[in-house]
PDB file of N, CA and C in Angstrom:
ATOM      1  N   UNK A   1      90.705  95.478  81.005  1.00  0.00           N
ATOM      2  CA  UNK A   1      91.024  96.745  81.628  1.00  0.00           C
ATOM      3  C   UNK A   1      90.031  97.783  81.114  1.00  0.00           C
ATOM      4  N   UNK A   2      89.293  98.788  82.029  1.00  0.00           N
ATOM      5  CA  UNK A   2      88.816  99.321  82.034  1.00  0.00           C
ATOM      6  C   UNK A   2      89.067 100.978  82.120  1.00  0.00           C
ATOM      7  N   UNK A   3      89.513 102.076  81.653  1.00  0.00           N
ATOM      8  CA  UNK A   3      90.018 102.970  81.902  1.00  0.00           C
ATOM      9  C   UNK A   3      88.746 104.467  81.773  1.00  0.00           C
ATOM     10  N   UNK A   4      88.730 104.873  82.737  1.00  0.00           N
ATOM     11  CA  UNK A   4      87.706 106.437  82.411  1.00  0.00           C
ATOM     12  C   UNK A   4      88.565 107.598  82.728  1.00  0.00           C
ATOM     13  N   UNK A   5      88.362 108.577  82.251  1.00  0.00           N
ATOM     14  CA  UNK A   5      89.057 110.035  82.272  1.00  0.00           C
ATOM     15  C   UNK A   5      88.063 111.217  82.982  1.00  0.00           C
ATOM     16  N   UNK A   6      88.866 111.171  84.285  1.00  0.00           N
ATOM     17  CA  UNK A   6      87.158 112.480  84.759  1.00  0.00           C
ATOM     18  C   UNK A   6      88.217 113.732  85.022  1.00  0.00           C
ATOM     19  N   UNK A   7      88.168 114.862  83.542  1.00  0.00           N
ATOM     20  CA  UNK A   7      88.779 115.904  83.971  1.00  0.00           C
ATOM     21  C   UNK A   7      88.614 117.020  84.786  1.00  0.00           C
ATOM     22  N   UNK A   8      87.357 117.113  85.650  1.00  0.00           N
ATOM     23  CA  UNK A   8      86.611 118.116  86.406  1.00  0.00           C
ATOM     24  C   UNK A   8      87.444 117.670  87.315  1.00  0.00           C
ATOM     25  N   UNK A   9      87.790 116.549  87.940  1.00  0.00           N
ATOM     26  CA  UNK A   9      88.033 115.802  88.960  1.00  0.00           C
ATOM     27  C   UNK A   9      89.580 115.668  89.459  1.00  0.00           C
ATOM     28  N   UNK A  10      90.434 115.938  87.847  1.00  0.00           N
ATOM     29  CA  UNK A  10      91.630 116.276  87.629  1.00  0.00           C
ATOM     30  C   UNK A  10      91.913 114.278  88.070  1.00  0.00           C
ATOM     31  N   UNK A  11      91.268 113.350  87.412  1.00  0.00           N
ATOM     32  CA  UNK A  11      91.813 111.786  87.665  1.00  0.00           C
ATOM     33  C   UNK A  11      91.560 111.196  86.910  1.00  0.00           C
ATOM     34  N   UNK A  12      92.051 109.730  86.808  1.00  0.00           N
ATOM     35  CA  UNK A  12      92.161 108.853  85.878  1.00  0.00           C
ATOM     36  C   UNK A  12      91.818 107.633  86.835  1.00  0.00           C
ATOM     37  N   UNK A  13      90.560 106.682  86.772  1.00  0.00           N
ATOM     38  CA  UNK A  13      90.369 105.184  87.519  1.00  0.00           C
ATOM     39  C   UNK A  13      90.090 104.406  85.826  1.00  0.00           C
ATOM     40  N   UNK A  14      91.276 103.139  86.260  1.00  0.00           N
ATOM     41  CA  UNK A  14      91.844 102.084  85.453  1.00  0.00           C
ATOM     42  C   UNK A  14      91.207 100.700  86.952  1.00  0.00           C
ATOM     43  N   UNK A  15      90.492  99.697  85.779  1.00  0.00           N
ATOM     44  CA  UNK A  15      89.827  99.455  86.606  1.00  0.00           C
ATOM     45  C   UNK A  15      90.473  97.727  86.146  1.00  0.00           C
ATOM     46  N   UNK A  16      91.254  97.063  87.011  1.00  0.00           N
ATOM     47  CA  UNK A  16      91.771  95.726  86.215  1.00  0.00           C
ATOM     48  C   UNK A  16      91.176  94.576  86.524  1.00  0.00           C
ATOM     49  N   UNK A  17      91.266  93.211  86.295  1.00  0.00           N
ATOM     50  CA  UNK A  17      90.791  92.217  86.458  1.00  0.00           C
ATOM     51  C   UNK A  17      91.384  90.840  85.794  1.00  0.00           C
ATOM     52  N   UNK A  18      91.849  89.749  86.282  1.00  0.00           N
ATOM     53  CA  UNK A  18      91.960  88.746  85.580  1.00  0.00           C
ATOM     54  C   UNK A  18      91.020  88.354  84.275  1.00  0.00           C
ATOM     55  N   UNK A  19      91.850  88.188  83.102  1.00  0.00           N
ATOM     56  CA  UNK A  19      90.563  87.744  82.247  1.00  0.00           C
ATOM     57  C   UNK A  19      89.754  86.494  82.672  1.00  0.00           C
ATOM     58  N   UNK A  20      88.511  86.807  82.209  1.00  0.00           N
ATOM     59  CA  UNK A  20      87.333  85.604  82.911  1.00  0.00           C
ATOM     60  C   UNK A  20      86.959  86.357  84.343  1.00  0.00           C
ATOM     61  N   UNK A  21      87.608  87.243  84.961  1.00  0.00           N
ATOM     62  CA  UNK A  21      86.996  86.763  86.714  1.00  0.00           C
ATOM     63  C   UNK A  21      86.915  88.536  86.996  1.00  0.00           C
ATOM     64  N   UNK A  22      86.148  89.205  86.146  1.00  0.00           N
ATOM     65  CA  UNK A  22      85.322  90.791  86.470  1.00  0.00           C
ATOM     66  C   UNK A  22      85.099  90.456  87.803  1.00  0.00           C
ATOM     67  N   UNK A  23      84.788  89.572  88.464  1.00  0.00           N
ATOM     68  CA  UNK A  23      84.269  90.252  89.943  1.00  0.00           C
ATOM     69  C   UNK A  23      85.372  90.318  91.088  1.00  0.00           C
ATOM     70  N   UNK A  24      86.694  89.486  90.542  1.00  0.00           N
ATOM     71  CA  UNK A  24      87.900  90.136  91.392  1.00  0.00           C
ATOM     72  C   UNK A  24      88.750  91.497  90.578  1.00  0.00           C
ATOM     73  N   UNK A  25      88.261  92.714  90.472  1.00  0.00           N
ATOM     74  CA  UNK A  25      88.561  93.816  89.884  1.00  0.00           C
ATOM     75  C   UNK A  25      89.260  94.606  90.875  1.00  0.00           C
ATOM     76  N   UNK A  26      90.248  95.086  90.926  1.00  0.00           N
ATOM     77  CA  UNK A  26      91.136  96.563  91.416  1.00  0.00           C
ATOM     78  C   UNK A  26      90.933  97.875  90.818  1.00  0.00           C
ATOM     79  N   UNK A  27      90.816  98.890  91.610  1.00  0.00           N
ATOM     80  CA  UNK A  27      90.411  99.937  90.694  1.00  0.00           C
ATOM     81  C   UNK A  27      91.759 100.479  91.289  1.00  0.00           C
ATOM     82  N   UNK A  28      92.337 101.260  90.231  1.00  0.00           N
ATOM     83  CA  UNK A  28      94.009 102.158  90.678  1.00  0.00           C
ATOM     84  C   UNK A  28      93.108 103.683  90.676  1.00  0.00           C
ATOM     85  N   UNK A  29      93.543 104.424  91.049  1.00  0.00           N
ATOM     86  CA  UNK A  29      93.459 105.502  90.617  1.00  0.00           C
ATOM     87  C   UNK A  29      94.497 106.792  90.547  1.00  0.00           C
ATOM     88  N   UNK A  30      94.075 107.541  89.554  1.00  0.00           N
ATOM     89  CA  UNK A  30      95.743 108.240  89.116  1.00  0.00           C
ATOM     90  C   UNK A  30      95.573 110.123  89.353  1.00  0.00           C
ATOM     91  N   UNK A  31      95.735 110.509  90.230  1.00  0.00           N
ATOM     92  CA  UNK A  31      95.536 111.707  90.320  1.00  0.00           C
ATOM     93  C   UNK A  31      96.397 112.417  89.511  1.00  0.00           C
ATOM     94  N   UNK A  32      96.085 113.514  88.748  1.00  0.00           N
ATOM     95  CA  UNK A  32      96.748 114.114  87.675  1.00  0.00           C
ATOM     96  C   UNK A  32      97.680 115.147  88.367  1.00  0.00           C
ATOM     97  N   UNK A  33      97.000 115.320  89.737  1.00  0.00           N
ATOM     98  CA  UNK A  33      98.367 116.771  90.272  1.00  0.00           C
ATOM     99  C   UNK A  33      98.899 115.962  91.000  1.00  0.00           C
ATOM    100  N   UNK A  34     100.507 116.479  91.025  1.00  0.00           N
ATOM    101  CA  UNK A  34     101.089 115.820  91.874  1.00  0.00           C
ATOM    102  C   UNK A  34     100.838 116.206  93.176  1.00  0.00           C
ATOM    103  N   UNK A  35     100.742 114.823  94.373  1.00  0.00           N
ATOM    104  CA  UNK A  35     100.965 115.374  95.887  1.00  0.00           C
ATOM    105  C   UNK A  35     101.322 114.269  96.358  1.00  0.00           C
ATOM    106  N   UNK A  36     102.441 114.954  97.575  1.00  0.00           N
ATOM    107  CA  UNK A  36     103.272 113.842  98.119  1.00  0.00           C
ATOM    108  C   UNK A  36     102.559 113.492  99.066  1.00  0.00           C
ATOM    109  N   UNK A  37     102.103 111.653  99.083  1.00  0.00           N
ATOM    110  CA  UNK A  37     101.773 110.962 100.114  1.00  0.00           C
ATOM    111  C   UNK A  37     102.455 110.815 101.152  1.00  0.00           C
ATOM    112  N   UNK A  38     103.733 110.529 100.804  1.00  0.00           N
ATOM    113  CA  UNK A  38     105.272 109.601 101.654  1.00  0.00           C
ATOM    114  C   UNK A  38     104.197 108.111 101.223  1.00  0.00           C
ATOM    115  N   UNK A  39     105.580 107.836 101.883  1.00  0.00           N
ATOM    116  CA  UNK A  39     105.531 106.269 101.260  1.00  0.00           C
ATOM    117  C   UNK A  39     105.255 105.341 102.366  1.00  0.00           C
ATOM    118  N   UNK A  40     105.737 106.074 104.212  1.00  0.00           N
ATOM    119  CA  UNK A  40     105.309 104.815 105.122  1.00  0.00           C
ATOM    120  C   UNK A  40     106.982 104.336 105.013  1.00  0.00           C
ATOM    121  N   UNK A  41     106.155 102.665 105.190  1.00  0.00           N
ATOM    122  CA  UNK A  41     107.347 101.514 105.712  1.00  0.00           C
ATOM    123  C   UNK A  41     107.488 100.815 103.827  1.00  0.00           C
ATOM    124  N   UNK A  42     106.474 101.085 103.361  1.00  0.00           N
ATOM    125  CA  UNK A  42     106.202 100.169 101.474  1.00  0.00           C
ATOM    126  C   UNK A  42     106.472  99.042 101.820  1.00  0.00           C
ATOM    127  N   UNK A  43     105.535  99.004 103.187  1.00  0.00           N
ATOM    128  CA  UNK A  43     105.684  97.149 102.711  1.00  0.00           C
ATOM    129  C   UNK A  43     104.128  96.589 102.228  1.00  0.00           C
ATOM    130  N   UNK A  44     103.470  97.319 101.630  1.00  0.00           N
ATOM    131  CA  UNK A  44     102.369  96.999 101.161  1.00  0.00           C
ATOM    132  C   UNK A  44     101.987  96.797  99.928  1.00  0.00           C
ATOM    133  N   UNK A  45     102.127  96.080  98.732  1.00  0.00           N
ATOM    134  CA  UNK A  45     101.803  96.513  97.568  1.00  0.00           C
ATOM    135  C   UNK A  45     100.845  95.528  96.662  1.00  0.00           C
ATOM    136  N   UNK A  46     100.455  95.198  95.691  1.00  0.00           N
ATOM    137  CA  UNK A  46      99.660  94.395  94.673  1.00  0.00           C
ATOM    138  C   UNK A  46     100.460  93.728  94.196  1.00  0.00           C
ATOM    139  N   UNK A  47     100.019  92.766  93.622  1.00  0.00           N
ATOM    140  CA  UNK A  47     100.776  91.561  92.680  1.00  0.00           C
ATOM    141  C   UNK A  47      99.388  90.622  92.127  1.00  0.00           C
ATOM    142  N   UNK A  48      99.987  90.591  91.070  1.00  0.00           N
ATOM    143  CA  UNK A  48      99.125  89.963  89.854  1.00  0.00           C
ATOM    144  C   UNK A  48      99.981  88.755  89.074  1.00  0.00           C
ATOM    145  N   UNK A  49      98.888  87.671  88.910  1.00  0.00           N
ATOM    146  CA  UNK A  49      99.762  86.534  88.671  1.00  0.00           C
ATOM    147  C   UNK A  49      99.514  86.751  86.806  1.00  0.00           C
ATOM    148  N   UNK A  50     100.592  87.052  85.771  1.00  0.00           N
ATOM    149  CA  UNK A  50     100.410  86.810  84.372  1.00  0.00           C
ATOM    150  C   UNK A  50     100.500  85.539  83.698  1.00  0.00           C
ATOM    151  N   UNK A  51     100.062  85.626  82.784  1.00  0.00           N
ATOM    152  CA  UNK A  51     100.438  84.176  81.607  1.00  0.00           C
ATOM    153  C   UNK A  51     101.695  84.113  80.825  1.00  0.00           C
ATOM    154  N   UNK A  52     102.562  85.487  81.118  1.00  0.00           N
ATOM    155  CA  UNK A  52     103.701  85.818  80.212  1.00  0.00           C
ATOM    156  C   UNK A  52     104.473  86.865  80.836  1.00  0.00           C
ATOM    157  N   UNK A  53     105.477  86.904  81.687  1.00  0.00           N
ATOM    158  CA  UNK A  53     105.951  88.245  82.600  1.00  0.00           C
ATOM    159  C   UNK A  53     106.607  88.587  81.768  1.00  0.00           C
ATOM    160  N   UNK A  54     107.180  88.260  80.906  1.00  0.00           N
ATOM    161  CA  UNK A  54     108.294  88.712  79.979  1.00  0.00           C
ATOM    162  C   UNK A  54     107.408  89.444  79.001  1.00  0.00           C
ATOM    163  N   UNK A  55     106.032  89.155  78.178  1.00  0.00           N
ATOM    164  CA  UNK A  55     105.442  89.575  77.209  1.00  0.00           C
ATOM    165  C   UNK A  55     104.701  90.930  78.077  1.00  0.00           C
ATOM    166  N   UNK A  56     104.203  90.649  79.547  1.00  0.00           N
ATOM    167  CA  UNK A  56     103.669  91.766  80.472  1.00  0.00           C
ATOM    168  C   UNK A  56     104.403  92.488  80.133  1.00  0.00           C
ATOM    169  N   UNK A  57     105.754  92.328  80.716  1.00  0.00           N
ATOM    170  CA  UNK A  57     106.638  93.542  80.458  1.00  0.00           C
ATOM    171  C   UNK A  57     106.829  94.115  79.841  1.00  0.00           C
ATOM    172  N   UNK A  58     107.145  93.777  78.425  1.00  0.00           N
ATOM    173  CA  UNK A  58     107.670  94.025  76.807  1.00  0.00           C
ATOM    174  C   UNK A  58     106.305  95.050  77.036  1.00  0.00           C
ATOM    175  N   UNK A  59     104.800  94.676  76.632  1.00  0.00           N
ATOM    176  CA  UNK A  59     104.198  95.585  76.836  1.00  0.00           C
ATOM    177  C   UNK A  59     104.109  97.026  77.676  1.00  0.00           C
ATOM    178  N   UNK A  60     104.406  96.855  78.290  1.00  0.00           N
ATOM    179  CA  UNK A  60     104.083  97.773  79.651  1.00  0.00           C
ATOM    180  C   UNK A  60     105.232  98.951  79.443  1.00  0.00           C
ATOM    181  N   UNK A  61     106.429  98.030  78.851  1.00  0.00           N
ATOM    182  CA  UNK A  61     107.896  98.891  78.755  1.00  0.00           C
ATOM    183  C   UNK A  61     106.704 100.108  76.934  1.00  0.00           C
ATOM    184  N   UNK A  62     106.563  99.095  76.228  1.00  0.00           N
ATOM    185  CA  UNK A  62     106.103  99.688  75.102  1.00  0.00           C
ATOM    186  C   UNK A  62     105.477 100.931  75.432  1.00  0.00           C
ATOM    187  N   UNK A  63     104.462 100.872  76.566  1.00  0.00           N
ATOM    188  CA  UNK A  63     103.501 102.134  76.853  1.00  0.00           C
ATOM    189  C   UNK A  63     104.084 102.984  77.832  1.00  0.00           C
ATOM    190  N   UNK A  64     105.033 103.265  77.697  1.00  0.00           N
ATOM    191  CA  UNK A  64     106.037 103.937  78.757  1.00  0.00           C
ATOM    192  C   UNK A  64     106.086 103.461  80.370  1.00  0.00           C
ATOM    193  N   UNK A  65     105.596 102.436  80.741  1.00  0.00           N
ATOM    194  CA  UNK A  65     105.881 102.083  82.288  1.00  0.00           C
ATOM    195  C   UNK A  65     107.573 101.668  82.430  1.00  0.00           C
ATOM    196  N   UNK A  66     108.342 102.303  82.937  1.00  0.00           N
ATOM    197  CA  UNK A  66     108.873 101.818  83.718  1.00  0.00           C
ATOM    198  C   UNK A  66     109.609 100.471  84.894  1.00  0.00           C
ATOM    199  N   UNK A  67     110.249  99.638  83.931  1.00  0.00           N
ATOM    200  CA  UNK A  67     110.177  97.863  84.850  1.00  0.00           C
ATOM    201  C   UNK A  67     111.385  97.979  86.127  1.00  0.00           C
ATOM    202  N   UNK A  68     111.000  98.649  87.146  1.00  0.00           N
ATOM    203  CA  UNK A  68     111.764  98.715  88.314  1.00  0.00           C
ATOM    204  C   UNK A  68     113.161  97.586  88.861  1.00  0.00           C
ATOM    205  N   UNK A  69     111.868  96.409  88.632  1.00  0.00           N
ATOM    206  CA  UNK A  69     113.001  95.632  89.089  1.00  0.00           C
ATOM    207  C   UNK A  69     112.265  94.179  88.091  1.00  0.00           C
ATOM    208  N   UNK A  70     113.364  94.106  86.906  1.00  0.00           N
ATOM    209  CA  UNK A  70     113.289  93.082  85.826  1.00  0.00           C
ATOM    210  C   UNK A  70     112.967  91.717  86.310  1.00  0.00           C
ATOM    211  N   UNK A  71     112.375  90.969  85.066  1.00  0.00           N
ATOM    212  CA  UNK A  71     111.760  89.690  85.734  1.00  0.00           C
ATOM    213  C   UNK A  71     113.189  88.656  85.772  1.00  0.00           C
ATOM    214  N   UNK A  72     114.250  89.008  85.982  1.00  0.00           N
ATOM    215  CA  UNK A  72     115.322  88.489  85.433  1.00  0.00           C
ATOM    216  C   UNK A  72     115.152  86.730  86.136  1.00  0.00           C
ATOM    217  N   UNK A  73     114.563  86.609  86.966  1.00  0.00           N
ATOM    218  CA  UNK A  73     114.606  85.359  87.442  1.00  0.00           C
ATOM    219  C   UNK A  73     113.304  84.400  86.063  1.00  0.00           C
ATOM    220  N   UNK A  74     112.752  85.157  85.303  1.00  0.00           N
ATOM    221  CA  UNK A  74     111.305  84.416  85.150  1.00  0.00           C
ATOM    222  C   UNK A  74     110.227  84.517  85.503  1.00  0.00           C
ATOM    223  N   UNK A  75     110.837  84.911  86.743  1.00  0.00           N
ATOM    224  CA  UNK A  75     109.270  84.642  87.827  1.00  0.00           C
ATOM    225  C   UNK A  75     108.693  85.952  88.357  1.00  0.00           C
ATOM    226  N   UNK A  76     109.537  86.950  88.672  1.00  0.00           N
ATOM    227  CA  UNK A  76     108.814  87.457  89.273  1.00  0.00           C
ATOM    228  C   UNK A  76     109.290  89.472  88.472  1.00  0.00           C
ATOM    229  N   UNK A  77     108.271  90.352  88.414  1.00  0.00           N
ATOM    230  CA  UNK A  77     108.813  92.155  88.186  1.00  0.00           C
ATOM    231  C   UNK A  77     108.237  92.612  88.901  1.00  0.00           C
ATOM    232  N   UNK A  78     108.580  93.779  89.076  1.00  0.00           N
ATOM    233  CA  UNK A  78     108.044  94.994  90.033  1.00  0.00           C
ATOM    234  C   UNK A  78     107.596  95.855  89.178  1.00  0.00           C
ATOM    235  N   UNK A  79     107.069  96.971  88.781  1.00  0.00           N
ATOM    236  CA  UNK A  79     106.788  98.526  88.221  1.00  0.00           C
ATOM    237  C   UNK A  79     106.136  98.966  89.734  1.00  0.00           C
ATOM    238  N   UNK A  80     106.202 100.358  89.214  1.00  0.00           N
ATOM    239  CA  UNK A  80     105.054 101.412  90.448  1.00  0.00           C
ATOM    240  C   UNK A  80     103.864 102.311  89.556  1.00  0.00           C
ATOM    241  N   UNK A  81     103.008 102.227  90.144  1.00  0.00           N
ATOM    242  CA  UNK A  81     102.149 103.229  89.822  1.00  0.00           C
ATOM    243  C   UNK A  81     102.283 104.111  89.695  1.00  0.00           C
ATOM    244  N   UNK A  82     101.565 105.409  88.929  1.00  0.00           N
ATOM    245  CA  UNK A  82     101.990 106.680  89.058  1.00  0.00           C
ATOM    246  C   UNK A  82     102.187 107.267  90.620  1.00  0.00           C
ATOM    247  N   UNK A  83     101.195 106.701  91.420  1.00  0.00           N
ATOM    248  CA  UNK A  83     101.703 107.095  92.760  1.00  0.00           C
ATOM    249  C   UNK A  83     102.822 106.494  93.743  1.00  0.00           C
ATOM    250  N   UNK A  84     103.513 106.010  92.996  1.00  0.00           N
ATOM    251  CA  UNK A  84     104.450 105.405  93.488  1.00  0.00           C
ATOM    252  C   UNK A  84     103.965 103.866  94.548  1.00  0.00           C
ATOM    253  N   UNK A  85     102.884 103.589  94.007  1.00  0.00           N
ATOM    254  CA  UNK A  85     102.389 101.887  94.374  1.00  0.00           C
ATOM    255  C   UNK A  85     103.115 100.933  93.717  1.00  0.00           C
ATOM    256  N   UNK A  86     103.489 100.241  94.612  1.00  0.00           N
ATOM    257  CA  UNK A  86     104.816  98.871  94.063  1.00  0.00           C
ATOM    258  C   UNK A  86     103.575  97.799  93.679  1.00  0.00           C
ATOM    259  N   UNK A  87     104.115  97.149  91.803  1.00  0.00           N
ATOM    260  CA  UNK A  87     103.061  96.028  91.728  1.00  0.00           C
ATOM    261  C   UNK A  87     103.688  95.206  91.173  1.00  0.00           C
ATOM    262  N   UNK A  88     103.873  94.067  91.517  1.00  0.00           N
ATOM    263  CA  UNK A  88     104.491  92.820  91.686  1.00  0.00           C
ATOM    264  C   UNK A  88     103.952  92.007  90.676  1.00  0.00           C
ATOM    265  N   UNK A  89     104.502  91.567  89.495  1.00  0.00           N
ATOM    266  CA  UNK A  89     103.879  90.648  88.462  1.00  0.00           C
ATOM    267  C   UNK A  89     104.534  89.589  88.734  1.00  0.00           C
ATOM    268  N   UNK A  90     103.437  88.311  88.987  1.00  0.00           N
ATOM    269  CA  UNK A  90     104.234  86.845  89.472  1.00  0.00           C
ATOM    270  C   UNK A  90     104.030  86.310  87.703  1.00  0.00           C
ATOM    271  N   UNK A  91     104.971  84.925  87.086  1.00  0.00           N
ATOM    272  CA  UNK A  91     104.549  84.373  86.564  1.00  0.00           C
ATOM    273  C   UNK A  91     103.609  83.195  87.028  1.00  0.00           C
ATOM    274  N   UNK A  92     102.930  82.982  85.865  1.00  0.00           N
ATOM    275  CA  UNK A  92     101.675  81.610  86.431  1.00  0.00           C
ATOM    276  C   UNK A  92     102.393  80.553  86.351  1.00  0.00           C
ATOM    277  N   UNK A  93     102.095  79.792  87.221  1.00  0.00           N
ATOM    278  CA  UNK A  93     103.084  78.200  87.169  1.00  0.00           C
ATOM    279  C   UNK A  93     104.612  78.410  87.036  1.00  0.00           C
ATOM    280  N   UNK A  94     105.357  77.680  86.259  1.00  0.00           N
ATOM    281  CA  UNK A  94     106.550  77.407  86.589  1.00  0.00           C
ATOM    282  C   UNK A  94     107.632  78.643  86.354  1.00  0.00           C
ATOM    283  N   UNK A  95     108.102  78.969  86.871  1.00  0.00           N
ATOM    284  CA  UNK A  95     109.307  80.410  86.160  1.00  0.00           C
ATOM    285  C   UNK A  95     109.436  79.711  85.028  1.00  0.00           C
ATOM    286  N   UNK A  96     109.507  80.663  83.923  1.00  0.00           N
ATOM    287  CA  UNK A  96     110.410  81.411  82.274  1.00  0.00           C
ATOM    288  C   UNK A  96     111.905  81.194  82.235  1.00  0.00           C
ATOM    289  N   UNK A  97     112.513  80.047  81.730  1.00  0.00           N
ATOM    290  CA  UNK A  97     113.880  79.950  81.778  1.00  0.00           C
ATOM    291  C   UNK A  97     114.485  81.765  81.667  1.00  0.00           C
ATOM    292  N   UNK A  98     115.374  81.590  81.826  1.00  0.00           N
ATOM    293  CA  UNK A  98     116.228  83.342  82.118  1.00  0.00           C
ATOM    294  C   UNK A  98     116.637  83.526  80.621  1.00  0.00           C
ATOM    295  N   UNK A  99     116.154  85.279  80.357  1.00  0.00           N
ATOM    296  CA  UNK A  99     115.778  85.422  78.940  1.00  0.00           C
ATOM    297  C   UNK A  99     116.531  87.131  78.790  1.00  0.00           C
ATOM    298  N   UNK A 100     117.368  87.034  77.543  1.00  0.00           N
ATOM    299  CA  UNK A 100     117.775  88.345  77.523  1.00  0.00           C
ATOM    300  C   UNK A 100     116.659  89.065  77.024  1.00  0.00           C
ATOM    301  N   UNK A 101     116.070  90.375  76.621  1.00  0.00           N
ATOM    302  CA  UNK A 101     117.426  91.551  77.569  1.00  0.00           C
ATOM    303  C   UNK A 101     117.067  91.218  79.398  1.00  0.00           C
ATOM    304  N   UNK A 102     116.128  90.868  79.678  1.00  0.00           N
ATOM    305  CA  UNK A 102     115.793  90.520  81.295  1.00  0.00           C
ATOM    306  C   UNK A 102     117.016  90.287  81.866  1.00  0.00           C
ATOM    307  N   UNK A 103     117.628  89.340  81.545  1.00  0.00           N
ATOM    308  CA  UNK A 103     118.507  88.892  82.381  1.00  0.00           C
ATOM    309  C   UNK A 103     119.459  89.624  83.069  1.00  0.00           C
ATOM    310  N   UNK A 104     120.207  90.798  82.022  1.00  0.00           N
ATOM    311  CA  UNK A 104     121.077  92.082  82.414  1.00  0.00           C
ATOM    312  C   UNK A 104     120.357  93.017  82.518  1.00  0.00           C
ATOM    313  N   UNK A 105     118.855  92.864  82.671  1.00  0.00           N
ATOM    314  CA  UNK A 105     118.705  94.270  82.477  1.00  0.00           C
ATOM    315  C   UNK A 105     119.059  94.857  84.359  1.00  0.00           C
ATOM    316  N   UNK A 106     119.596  95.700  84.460  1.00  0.00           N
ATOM    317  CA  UNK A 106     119.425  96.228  85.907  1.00  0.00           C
ATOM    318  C   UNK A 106     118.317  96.701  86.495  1.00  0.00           C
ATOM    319  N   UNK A 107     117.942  96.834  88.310  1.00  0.00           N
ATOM    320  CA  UNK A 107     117.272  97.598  88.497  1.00  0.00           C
ATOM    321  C   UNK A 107     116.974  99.002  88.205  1.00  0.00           C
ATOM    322  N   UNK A 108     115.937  99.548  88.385  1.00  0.00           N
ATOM    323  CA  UNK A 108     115.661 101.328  88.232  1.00  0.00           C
ATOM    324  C   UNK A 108     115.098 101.676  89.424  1.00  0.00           C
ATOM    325  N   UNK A 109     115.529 102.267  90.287  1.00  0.00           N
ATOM    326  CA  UNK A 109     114.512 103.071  91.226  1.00  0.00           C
ATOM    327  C   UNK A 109     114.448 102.065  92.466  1.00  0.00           C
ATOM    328  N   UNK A 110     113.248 102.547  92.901  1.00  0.00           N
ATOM    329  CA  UNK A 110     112.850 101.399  93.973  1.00  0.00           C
ATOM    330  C   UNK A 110     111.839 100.794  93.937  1.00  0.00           C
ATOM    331  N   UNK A 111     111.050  99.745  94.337  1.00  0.00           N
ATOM    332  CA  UNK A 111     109.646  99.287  94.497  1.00  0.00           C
ATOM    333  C   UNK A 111     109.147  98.599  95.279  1.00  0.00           C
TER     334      UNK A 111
END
């Protein structure tokens, strides 16, 4: 992950990639003022396959993200972007037997 700060610009581009494979990269970008897009139909969003959805998470929860909708199956979480972009973390290969706190944890929000 790649992250730059352009404050003239008032944004933030976080630039991701599977480890090993830089040339399939996503760039997010995070506008610092708020403005409402709307959202549409949201049936559009990203998903990224991890080595660990449960350890993704644990992280992600650590840096204040938000886990919308818990990996409670193993297999699969949601979070949103700051702009409210739904991103879908698959596990790699087989689902993660069902693991507390995941398992109860409830949804938050939407995604």
């Amino acid at each position: 992950m790649r992250r730059t700060e352009y404050p003239k610009g008032r944004f933030t581009l976080v630039f991701l990639a599977a480890p090993g494979d830089d040339d399939a990269q996503v760039e997010l970008t995070h506008n610092w003022d708020r403005e409402e897009y709307g959202s549409g139909r949201a049936f559009g969003h990203l998903a990224y396959e991890v080595d660990d959805v449960y350890e993704t998470c644990r992280r992600l929860m650590e840096h204040g993200v938000m886990i919308n909708r818990p990996p409670r199956d193993g297999r699969m979480a949601f979070v949103r972007s700051p702009d409210n972009i739904s991103i879908e973390l698959l596990q790699k290969g087989v689902a993660q037997p069902p693991a507390e706190p995941w398992l109860s944890m409830p949804n938050t929000g939407v995604w």
